[in-house]
Protein backbone atom coordinates (compact mmCIF):
# COMPACT_ATOMS: atom_id res chain seq x y z
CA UNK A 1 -46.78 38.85 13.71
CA UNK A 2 -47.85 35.11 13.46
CA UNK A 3 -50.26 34.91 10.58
CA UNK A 4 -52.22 31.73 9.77
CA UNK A 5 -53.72 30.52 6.74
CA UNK A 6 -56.93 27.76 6.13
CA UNK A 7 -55.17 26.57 2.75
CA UNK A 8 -51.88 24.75 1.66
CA UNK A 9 -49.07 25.10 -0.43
CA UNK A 10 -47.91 28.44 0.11
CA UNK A 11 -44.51 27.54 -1.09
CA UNK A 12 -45.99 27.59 -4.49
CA UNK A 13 -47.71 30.97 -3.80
CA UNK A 14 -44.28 32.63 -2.79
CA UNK A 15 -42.45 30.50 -5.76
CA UNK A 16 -45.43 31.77 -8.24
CA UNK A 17 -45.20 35.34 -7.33
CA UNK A 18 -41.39 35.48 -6.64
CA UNK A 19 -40.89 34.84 -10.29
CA UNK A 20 -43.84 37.10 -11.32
CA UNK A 21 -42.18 37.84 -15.10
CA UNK A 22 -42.57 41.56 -16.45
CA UNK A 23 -42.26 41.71 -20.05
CA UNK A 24 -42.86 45.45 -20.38
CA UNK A 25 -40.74 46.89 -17.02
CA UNK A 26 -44.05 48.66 -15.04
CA UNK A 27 -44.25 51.87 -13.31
CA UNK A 28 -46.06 49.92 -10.69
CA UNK A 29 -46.81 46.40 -9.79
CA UNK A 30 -50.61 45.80 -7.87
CA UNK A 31 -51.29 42.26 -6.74
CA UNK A 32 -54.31 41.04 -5.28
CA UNK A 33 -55.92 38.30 -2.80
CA UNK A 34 -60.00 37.64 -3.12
CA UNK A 35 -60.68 35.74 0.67
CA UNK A 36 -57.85 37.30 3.06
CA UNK A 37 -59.29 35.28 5.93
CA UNK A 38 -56.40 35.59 8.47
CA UNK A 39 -53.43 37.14 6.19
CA UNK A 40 -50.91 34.25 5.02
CA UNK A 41 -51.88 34.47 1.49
CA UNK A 42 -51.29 38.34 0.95
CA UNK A 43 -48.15 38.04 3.79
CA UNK A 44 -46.41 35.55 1.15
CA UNK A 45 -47.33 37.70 -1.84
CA UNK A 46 -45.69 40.92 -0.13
CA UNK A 47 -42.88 38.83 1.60
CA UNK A 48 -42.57 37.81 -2.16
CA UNK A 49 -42.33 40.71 -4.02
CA UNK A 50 -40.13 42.62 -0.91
CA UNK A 51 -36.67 43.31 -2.89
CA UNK A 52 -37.70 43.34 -5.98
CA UNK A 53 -37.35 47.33 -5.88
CA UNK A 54 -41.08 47.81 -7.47
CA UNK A 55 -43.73 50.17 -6.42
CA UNK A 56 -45.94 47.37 -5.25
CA UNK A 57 -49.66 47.96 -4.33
CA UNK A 58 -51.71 44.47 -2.57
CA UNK A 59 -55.11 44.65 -2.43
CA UNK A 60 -57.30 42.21 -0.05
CA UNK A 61 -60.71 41.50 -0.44
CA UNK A 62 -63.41 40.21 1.82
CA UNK A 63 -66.49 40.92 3.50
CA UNK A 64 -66.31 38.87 6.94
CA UNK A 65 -69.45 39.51 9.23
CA UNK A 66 -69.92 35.31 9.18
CA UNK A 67 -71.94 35.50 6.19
CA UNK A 68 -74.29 32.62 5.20
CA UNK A 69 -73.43 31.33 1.25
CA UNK A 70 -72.88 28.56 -0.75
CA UNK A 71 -68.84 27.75 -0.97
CA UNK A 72 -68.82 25.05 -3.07
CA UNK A 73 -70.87 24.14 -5.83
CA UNK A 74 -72.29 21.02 -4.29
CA UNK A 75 -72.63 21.76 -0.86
CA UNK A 76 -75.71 23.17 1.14
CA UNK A 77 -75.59 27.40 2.20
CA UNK A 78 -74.18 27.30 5.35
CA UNK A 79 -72.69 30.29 7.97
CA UNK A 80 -68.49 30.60 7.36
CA UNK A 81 -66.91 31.62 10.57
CA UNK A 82 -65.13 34.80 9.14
CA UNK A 83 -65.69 36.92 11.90
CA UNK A 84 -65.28 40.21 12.40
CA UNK A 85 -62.87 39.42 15.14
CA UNK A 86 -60.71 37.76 12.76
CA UNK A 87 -60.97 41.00 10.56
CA UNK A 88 -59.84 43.18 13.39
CA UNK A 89 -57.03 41.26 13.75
CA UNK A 90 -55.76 41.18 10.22
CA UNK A 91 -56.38 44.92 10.07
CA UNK A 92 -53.75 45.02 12.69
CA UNK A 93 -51.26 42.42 11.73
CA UNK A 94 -50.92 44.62 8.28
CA UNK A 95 -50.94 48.20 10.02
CA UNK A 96 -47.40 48.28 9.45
CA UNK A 97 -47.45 47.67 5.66
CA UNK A 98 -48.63 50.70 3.50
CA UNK A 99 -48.40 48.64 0.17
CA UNK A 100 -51.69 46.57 1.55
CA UNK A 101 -55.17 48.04 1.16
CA UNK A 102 -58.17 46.55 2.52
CA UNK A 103 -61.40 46.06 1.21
CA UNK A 104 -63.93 44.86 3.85
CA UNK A 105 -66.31 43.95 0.83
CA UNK A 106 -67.57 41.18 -1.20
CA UNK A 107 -65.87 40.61 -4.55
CA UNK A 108 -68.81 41.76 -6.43
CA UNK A 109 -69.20 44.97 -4.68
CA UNK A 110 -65.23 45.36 -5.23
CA UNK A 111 -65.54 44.64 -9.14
CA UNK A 112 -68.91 46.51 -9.29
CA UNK A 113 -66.83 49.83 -7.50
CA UNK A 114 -63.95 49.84 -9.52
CA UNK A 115 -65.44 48.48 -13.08
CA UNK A 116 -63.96 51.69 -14.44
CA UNK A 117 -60.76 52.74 -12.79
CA UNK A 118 -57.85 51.77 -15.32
CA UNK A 119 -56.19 49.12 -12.79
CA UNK A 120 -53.95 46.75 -14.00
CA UNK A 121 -53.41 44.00 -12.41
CA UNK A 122 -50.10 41.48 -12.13
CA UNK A 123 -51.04 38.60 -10.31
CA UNK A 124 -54.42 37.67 -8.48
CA UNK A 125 -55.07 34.90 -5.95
CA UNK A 126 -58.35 33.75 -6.17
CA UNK A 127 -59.21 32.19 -2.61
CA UNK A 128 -62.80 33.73 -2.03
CA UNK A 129 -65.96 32.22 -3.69
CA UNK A 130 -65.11 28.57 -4.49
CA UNK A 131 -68.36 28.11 -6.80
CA UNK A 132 -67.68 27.90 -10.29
CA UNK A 133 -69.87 30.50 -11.51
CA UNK A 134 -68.50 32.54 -8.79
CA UNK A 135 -64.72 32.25 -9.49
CA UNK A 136 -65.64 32.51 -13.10
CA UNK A 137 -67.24 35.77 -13.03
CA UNK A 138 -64.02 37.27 -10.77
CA UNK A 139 -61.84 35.71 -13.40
CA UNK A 140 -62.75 37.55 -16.23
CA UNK A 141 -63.06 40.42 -14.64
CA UNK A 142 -59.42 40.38 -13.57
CA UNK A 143 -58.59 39.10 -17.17
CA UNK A 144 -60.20 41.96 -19.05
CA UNK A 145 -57.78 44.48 -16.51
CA UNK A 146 -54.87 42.24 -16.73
CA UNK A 147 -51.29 42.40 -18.69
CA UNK A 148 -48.97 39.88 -20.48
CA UNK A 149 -46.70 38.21 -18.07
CA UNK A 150 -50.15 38.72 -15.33
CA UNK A 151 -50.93 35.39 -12.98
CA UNK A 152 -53.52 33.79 -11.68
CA UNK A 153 -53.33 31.36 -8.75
CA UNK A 154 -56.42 29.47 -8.00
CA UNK A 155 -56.95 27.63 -4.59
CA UNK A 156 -59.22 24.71 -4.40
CA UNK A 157 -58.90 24.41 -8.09
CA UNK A 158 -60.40 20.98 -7.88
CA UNK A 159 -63.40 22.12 -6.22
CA UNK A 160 -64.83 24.01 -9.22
CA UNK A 161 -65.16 23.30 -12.66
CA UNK A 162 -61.57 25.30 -13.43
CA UNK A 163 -61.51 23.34 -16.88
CA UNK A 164 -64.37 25.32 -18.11
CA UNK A 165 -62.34 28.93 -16.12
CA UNK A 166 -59.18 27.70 -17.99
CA UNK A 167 -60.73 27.75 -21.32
CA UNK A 168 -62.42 30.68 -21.00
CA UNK A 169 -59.31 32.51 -19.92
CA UNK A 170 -57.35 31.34 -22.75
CA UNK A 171 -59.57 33.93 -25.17
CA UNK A 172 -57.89 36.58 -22.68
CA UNK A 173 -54.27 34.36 -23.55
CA UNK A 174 -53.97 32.93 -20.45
CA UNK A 175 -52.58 29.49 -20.19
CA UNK A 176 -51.68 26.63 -17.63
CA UNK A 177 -48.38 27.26 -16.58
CA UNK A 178 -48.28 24.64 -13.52
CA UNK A 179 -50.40 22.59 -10.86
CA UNK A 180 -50.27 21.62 -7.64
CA UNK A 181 -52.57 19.08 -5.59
CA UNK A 182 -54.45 22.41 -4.62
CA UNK A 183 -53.41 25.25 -6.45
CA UNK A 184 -52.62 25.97 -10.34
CA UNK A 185 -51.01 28.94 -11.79
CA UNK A 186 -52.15 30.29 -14.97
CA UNK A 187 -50.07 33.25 -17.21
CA UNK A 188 -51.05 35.72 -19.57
CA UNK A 189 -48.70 34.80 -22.50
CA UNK A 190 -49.95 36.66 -25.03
């Protein structure tokens, strides 16, 4: 299986979630990837977490179908080529692991749909919407359902306004653990 990704610094990804801390030892661990595009984000998260002898659930979000939006805050709507070929063959590069569950949806729909299951979740890669108001709204959402020792990894981080995010997750006590050029990695200390 030869999955690609659009993004960099993956090694931080698998280092982030490798040494996802569990202050209270769970019955289960769920992690989660908004924008799955081809599968290398989620593949490092499992990859990650493999050994770690957890019952681990991944869920992966994203509506494909080439939709036409806004990405970035300052950039004109344009048509993303997420096609549903691309879907297909995700769905098929992941048939073999159970722990993954797919859902071909936007993130709204997917926080809309499950705004009152009690899911908590340990670490979240946010690599979907790259608007600020966008990537705000999916993280508090994931704050309000989250734990201490969760994490949040944020692509693109300098393509929003995640100064104004960070702040608002710190009423939730998440903090700025570390930073990359492209991605920073936020914990729920408290």
């Amino acid at each position: 299986m030869t999955i690609r990704g659009d993004s960099t610094e993956y090694d931080l990804l698998k280092k982030w979630t490798e040494t996802l801390p569990f202050f209270v030892e769970p019955k289960s661990v769920i992690t989660c990837e908004i924008g799955v595009r081809e599968g290398l984000g989620s593949k490092v998260i499992l990859e990650a977490l493999k050994g770690r002898g957890l019952n681990h659930k991944h869920i992966g979000i994203d509506p494909y179908g080439n939709l036409k939006y806004q990405h970035y805050d300052n950039s004109p709507e344009y048509t993303a080529d997420y096609t549903d070929e691309m879907r297909l063959e995700m769905q098929k590069d992941f048939s073999n692991h159970p722990e993954f569950s797919f859902f071909h949806m936007k993130d709204t729909d997917y926080m809309n749909y499950f705004s009152t299951q009690p899911i908590i979740y340990d670490l979240v890669h946010f690599d979907g919407p790259h608007m600020t108001k966008d990537v705000m709204r999916e993280a508090i959402w994931f704050a309000d359902r989250s734990r201490v020792g969760s994490r949040f990894i944020f692509d693109d981080f300098k393509k929003y306004a995640m100064e104004d995010i960070s702040k608002a997750l710190t009423h939730f006590g998440f903090n700025i653990m570390q930073a990359g050029e492209n991605k920073i990695m936020l914990q729920k200390l408290k």
